[in-house]
Protein backbone atom coordinates (compact mmCIF):
# COMPACT_ATOMS: atom_id res chain seq x y z
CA UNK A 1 140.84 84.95 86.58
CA UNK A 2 140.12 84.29 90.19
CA UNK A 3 137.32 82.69 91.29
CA UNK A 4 135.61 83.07 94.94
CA UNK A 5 134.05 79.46 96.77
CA UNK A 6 130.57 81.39 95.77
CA UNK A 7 131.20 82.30 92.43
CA UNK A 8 132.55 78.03 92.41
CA UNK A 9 129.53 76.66 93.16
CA UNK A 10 127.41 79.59 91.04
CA UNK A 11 129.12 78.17 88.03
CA UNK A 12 128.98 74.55 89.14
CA UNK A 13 125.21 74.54 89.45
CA UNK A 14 124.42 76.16 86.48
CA UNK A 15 126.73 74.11 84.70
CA UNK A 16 124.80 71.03 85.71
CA UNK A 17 121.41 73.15 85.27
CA UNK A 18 122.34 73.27 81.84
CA UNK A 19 123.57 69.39 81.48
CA UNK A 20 120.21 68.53 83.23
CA UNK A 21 118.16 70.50 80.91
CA UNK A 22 119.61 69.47 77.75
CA UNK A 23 120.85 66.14 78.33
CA UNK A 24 119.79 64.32 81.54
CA UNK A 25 116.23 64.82 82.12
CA UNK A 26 116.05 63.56 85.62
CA UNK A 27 118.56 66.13 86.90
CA UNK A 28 116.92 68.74 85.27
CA UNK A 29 114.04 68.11 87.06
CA UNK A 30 115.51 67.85 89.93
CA UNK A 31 117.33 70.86 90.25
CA UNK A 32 113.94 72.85 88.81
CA UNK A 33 112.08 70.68 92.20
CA UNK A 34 115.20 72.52 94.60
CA UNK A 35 115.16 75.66 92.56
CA UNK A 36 111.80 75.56 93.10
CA UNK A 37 111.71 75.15 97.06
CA UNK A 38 114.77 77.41 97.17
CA UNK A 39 112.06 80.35 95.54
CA UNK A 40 109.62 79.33 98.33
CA UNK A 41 111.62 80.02 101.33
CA UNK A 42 113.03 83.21 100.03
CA UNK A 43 109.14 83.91 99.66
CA UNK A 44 108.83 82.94 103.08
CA UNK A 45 111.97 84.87 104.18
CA UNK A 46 110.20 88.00 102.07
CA UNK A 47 106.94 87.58 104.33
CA UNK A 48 108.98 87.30 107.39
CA UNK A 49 111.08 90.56 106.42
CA UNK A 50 107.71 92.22 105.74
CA UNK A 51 105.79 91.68 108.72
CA UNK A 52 109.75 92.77 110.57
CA UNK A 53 109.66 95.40 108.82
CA UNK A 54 105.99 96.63 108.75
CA UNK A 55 104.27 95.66 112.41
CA UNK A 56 106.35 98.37 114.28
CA UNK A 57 105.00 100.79 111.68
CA UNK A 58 101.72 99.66 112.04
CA UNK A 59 101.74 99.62 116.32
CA UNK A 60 102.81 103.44 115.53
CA UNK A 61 99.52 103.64 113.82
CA UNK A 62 101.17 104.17 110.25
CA UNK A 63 98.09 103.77 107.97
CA UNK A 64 99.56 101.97 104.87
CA UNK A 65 101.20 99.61 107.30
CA UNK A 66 98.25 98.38 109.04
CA UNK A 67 96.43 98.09 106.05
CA UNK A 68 98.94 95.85 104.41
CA UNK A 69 99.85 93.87 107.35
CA UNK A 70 95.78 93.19 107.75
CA UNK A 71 95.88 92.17 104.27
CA UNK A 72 98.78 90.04 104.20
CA UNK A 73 97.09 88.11 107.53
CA UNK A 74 93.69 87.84 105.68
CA UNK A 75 94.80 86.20 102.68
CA UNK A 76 96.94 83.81 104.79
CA UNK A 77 94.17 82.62 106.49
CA UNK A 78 92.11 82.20 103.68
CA UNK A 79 94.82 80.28 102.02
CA UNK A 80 94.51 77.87 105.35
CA UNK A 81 90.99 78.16 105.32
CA UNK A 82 90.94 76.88 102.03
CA UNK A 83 93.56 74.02 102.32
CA UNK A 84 91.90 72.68 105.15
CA UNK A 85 88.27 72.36 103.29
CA UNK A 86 86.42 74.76 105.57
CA UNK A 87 86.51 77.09 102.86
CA UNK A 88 86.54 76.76 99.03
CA UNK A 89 87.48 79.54 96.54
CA UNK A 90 87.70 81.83 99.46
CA UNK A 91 90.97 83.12 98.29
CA UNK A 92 90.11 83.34 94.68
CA UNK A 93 87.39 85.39 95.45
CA UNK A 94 89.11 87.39 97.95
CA UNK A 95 91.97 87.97 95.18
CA UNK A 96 89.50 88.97 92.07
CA UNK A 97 87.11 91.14 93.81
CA UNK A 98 90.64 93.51 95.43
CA UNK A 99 92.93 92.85 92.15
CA UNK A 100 90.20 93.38 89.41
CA UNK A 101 89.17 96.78 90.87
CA UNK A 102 92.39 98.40 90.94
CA UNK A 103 93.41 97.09 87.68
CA UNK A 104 90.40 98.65 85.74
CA UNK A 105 91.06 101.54 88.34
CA UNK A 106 95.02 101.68 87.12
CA UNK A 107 94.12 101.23 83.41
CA UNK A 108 90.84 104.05 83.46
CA UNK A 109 94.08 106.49 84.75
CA UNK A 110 96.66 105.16 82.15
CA UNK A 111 94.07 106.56 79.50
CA UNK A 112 94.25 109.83 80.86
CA UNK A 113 97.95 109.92 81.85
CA UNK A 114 98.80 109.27 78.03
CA UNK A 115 95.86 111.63 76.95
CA UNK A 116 97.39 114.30 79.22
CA UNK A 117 101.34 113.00 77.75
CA UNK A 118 100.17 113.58 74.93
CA UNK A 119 98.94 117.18 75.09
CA UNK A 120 102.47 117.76 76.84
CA UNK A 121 104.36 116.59 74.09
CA UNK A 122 102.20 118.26 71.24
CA UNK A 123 103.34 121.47 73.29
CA UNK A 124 106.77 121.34 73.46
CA UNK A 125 107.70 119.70 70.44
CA UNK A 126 105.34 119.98 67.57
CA UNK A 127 106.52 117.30 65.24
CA UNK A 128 104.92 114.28 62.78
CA UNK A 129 105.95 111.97 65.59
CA UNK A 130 104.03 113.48 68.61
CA UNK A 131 101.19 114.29 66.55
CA UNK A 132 100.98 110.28 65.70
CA UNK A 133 101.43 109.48 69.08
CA UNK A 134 98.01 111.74 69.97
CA UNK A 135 96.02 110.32 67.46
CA UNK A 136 96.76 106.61 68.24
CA UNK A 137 95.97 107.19 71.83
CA UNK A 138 92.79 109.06 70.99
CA UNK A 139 91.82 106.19 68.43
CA UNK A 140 92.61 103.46 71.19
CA UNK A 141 90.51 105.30 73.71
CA UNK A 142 87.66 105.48 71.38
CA UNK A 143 87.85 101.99 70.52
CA UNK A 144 86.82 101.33 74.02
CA UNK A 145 84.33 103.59 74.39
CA UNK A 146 80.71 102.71 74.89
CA UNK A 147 78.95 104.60 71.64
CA UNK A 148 76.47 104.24 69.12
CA UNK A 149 76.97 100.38 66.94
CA UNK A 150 78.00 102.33 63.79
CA UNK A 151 80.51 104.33 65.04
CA UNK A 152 81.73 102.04 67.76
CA UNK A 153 82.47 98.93 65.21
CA UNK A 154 84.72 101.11 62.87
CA UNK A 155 87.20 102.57 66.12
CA UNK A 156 86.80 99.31 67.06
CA UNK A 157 88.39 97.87 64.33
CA UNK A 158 90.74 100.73 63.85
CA UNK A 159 91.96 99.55 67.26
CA UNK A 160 92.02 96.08 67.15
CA UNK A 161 94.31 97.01 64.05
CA UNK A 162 96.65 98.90 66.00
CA UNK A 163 97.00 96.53 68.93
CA UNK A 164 97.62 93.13 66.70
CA UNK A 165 99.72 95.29 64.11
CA UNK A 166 102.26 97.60 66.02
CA UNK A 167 101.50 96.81 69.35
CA UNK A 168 102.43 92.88 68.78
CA UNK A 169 105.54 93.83 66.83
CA UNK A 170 106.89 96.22 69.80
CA UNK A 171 105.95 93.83 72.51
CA UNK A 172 107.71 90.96 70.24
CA UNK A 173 110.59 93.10 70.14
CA UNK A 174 110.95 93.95 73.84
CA UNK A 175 111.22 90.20 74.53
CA UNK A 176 113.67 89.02 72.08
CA UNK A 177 115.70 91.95 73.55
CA UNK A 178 114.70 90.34 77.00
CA UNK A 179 115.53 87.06 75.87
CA UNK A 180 119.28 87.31 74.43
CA UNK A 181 119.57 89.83 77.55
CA UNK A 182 118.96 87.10 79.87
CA UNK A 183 120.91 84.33 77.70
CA UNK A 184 124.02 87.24 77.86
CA UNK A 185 123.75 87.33 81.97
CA UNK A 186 122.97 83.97 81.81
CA UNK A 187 126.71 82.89 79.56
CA UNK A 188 128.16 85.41 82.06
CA UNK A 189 127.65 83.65 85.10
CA UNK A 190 128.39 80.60 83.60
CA UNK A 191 131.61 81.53 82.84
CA UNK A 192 132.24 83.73 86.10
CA UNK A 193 132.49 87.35 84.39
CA UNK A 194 129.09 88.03 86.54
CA UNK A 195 129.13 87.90 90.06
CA UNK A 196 126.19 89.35 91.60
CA UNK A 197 126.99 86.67 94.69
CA UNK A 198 130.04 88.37 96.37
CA UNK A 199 128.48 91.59 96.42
């Protein structure tokens, strides 16, 4: 097997990654420190490529370009603003009162979308399985629907059921799958079978 200068060093630094984690804890934490300035200039690099990318759009008057470029700007200088004292929870604020709307905006749609999914599937395929699928989405829905005490304690509870129950199990499923996934690419580079570097 032949190994490129890249794919060298790959292997060498994960090797000591590894070493540093498990058995020297100062080198661990060291390489996590340059890991962890080596993630915040590709940020910066992403910012950079953004604004490259996104201010000729915007001069053209390209809509979703201004608006994100303005947005970008804003919560930069809010972030100075709030480094340098003259503000305090500026961007906080700035972050919950944009991200907080669309995600109750995105979930209030993700109701309907499997609502209407459902309905699709209980179309074309009539089976046990699609039929369960329709009536744990209705349940879930109703369990967050404002009604009266009586009936809204029982889907309540019915959906409380199905989110610590089968919910929890899927989700716990998904990340061991995620987990020996990420070990497996993880093993590969190690060894050099992977290398997403010479690409």
């Amino acid at each position: 097997m032949r190994f490129s200068p890249l794919g060298l060093v790959a292997v060498a630094i994960g090797g000591l990654s590894l070493v540093g984690l498990l058995l020297i804890p100062g080198l661990g934490e060291l390489l996590t420190g340059w890991a962890a300035l080596l993630a915040a200039v590709a940020l910066l690099l992403g910012v950079i490529n953004l604004l490259r990318v996104h201010l000729p759009r915007a001069f053209k008057g390209n809509g979703n370009s201004l608006t994100l470029v303005l947005g970008l700007l804003a919560m930069v200088a809010l972030g100075v603003t709030d480094s340098l004292g003259l503000t305090e929870g500026w961007v906080q604020a700035a972050f919950i009162l944009v991200q907080a709307p669309l995600e109750a905006a995105l979930a209030a749609l993700l109701a309907f979308f499997l609502l209407f999914a459902g309905m699709r599937l209980l179309q074309r395929q009539r089976s046990w399985w699609a039929l369960l699928f329709m009536v744990t989405v209705i349940l879930v829905m109703l369990g967050q629907t404002p009604m009266p005490a009586a009936l809204s304690n029982i889907f309540i509870a019915l959906s409380d059921y199905l989110s610590l129950i089968f919910v929890s199990a899927g989700t716990r499923g998904i990340l061991i799958g995620v987990a020996l996934g990420a070990i497996l690419v993880s093993l590969r580079v190690l060894l050099g079978l992977e290398r997403p570097y010479d690409k």
